[in-house]
Protein backbone atom coordinates (compact mmCIF):
# COMPACT_ATOMS: atom_id res chain seq x y z
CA UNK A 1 -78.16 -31.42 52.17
CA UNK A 2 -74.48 -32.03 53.82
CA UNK A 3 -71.41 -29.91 51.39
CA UNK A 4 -68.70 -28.13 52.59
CA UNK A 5 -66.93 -25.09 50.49
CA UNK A 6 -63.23 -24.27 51.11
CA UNK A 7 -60.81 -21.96 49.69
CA UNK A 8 -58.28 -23.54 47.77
CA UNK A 9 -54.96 -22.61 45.88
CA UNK A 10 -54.28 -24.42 42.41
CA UNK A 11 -50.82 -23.93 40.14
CA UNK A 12 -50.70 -24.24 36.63
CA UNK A 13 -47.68 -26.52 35.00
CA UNK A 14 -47.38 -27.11 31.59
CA UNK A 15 -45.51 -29.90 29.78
CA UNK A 16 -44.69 -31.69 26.50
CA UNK A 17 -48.10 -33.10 25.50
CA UNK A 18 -46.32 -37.71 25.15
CA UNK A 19 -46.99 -40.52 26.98
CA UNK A 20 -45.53 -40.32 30.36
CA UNK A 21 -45.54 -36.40 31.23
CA UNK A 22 -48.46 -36.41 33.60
CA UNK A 23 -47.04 -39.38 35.22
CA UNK A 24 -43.73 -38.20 35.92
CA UNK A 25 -45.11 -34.93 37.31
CA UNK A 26 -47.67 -36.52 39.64
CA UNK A 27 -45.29 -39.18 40.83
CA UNK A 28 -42.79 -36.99 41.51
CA UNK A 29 -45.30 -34.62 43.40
CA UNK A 30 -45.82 -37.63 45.54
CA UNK A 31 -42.77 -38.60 46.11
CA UNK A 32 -42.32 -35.22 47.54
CA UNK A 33 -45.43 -35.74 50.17
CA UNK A 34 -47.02 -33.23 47.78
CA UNK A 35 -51.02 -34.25 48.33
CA UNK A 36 -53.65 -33.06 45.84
CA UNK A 37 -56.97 -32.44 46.11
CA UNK A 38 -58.07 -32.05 42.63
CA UNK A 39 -55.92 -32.06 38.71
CA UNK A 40 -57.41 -31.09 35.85
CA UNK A 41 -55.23 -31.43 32.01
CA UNK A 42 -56.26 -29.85 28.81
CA UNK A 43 -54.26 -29.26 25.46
CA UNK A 44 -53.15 -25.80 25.18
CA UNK A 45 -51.49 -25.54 21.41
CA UNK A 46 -50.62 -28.50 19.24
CA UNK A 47 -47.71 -30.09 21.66
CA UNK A 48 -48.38 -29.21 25.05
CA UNK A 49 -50.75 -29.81 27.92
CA UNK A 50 -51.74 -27.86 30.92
CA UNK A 51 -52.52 -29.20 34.28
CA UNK A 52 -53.56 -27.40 36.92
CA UNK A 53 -53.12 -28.72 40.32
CA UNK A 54 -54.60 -28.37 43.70
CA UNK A 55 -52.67 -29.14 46.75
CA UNK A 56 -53.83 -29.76 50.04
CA UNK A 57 -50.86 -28.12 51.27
CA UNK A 58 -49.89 -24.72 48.80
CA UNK A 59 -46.68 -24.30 50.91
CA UNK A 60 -45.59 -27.74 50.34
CA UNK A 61 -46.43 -27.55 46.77
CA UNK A 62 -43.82 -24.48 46.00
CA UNK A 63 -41.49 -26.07 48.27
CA UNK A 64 -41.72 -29.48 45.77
CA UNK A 65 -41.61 -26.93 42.99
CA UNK A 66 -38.35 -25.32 43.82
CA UNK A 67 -36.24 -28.46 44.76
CA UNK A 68 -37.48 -29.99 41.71
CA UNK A 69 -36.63 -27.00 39.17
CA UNK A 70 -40.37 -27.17 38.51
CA UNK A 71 -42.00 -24.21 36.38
CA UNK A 72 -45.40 -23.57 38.12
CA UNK A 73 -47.79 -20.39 37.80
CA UNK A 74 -49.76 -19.35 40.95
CA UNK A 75 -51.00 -19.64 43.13
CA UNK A 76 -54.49 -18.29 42.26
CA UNK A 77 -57.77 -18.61 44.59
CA UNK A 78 -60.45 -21.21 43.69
CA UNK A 79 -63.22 -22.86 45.68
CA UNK A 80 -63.95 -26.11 46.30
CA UNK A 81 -67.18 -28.07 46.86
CA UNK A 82 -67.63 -31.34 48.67
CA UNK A 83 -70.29 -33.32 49.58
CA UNK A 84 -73.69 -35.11 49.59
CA UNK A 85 -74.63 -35.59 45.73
CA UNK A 86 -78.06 -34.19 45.81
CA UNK A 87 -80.42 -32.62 42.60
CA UNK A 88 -79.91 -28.59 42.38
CA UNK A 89 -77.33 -28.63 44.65
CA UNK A 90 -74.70 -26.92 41.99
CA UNK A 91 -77.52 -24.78 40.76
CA UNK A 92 -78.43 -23.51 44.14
CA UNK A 93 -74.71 -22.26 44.41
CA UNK A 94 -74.30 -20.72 41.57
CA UNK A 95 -77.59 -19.25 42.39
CA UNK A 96 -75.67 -17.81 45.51
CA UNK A 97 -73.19 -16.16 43.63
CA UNK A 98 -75.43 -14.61 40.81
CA UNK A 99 -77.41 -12.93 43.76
CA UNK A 100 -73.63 -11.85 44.75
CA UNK A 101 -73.45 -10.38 40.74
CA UNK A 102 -70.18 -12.61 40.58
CA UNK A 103 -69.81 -14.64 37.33
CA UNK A 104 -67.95 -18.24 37.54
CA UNK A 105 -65.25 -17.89 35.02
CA UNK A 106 -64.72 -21.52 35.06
CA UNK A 107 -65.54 -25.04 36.67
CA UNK A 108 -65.57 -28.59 36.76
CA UNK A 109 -67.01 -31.13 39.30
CA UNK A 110 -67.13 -34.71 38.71
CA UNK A 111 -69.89 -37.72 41.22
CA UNK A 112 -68.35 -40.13 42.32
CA UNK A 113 -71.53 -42.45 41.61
CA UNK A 114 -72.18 -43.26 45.03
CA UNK A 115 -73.96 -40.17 46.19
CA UNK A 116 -70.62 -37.97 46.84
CA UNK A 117 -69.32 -35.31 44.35
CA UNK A 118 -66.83 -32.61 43.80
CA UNK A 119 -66.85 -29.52 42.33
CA UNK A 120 -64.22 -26.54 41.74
CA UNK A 121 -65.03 -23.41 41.54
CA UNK A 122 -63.06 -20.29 39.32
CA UNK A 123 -63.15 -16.88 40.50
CA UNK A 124 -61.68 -14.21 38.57
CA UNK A 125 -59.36 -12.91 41.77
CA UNK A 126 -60.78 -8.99 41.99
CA UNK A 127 -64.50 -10.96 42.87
CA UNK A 128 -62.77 -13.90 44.75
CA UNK A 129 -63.61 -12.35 48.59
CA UNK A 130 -67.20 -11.45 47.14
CA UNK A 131 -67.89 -15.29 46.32
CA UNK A 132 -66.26 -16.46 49.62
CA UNK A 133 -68.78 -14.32 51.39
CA UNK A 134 -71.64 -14.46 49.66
CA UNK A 135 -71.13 -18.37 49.78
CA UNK A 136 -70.07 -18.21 53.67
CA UNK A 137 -66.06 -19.15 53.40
């Protein structure tokens, strides 16, 4: 079994849930050199949309953020899992943490179908060094 489990920092930015929003945000991140390691988007009321982002870089990321006039909330601690695609491995970590008593407030992880996968991991931040530890970060 071959994963690897960083810390990471993600930022929240909302925006006007119509075509185009997500677009201009992530091209203008990369226009900026801003490099991200994971986005998630979900609806949060009736006209707007949340992404959170995950930057290799968090320093770059605020930099972007402030020469673009860009409203972003963070950052805030999160864990991230990459590697091997292998049965149980997810439930082996979680196992990890349980042992640890911390609870995962939130995740998502996606295979890439080829025997890779990725996986993010939310920590409520007063249990945050407790899950690094107990998971060897």
């Amino acid at each position: 079994m071959a994963f690897s489990i960083r810390r990471v920092q993600y930022f929240y930015a909302t925006v006007h849930d119509q075509p185009g929003e997500a677009y201009r945000l992530l091209s203008q991140l990369a226009e900026t050199g801003v490099n991200l390691v994971a986005v998630t988007a979900v609806p949060v009321g009736p006209i707007h949309t949340q992404l959170t982002l995950f930057p290799e870089d968090e320093l770059e990321m605020e930099d972007a953020a402030r020469k673009s006039g860009l409203a972003l909330d963070g950052p805030h601690p999160a864990l991230l899992v990459q590697g091997d695609d292998e049965l149980g491995v997810l439930a082996r970590i979680h196992a990890q943490l349980s042992e640890a008593d911390v609870h995962v407030y939130a995740s998502s992880g996606v295979s890439n179908g080829k025997g890779s996968f990725g996986y993010i991991l939310y920590i409520r931040p007063e249990k945050f060094e407790q899950a690094a530890a107990a998971l060897g970060v």
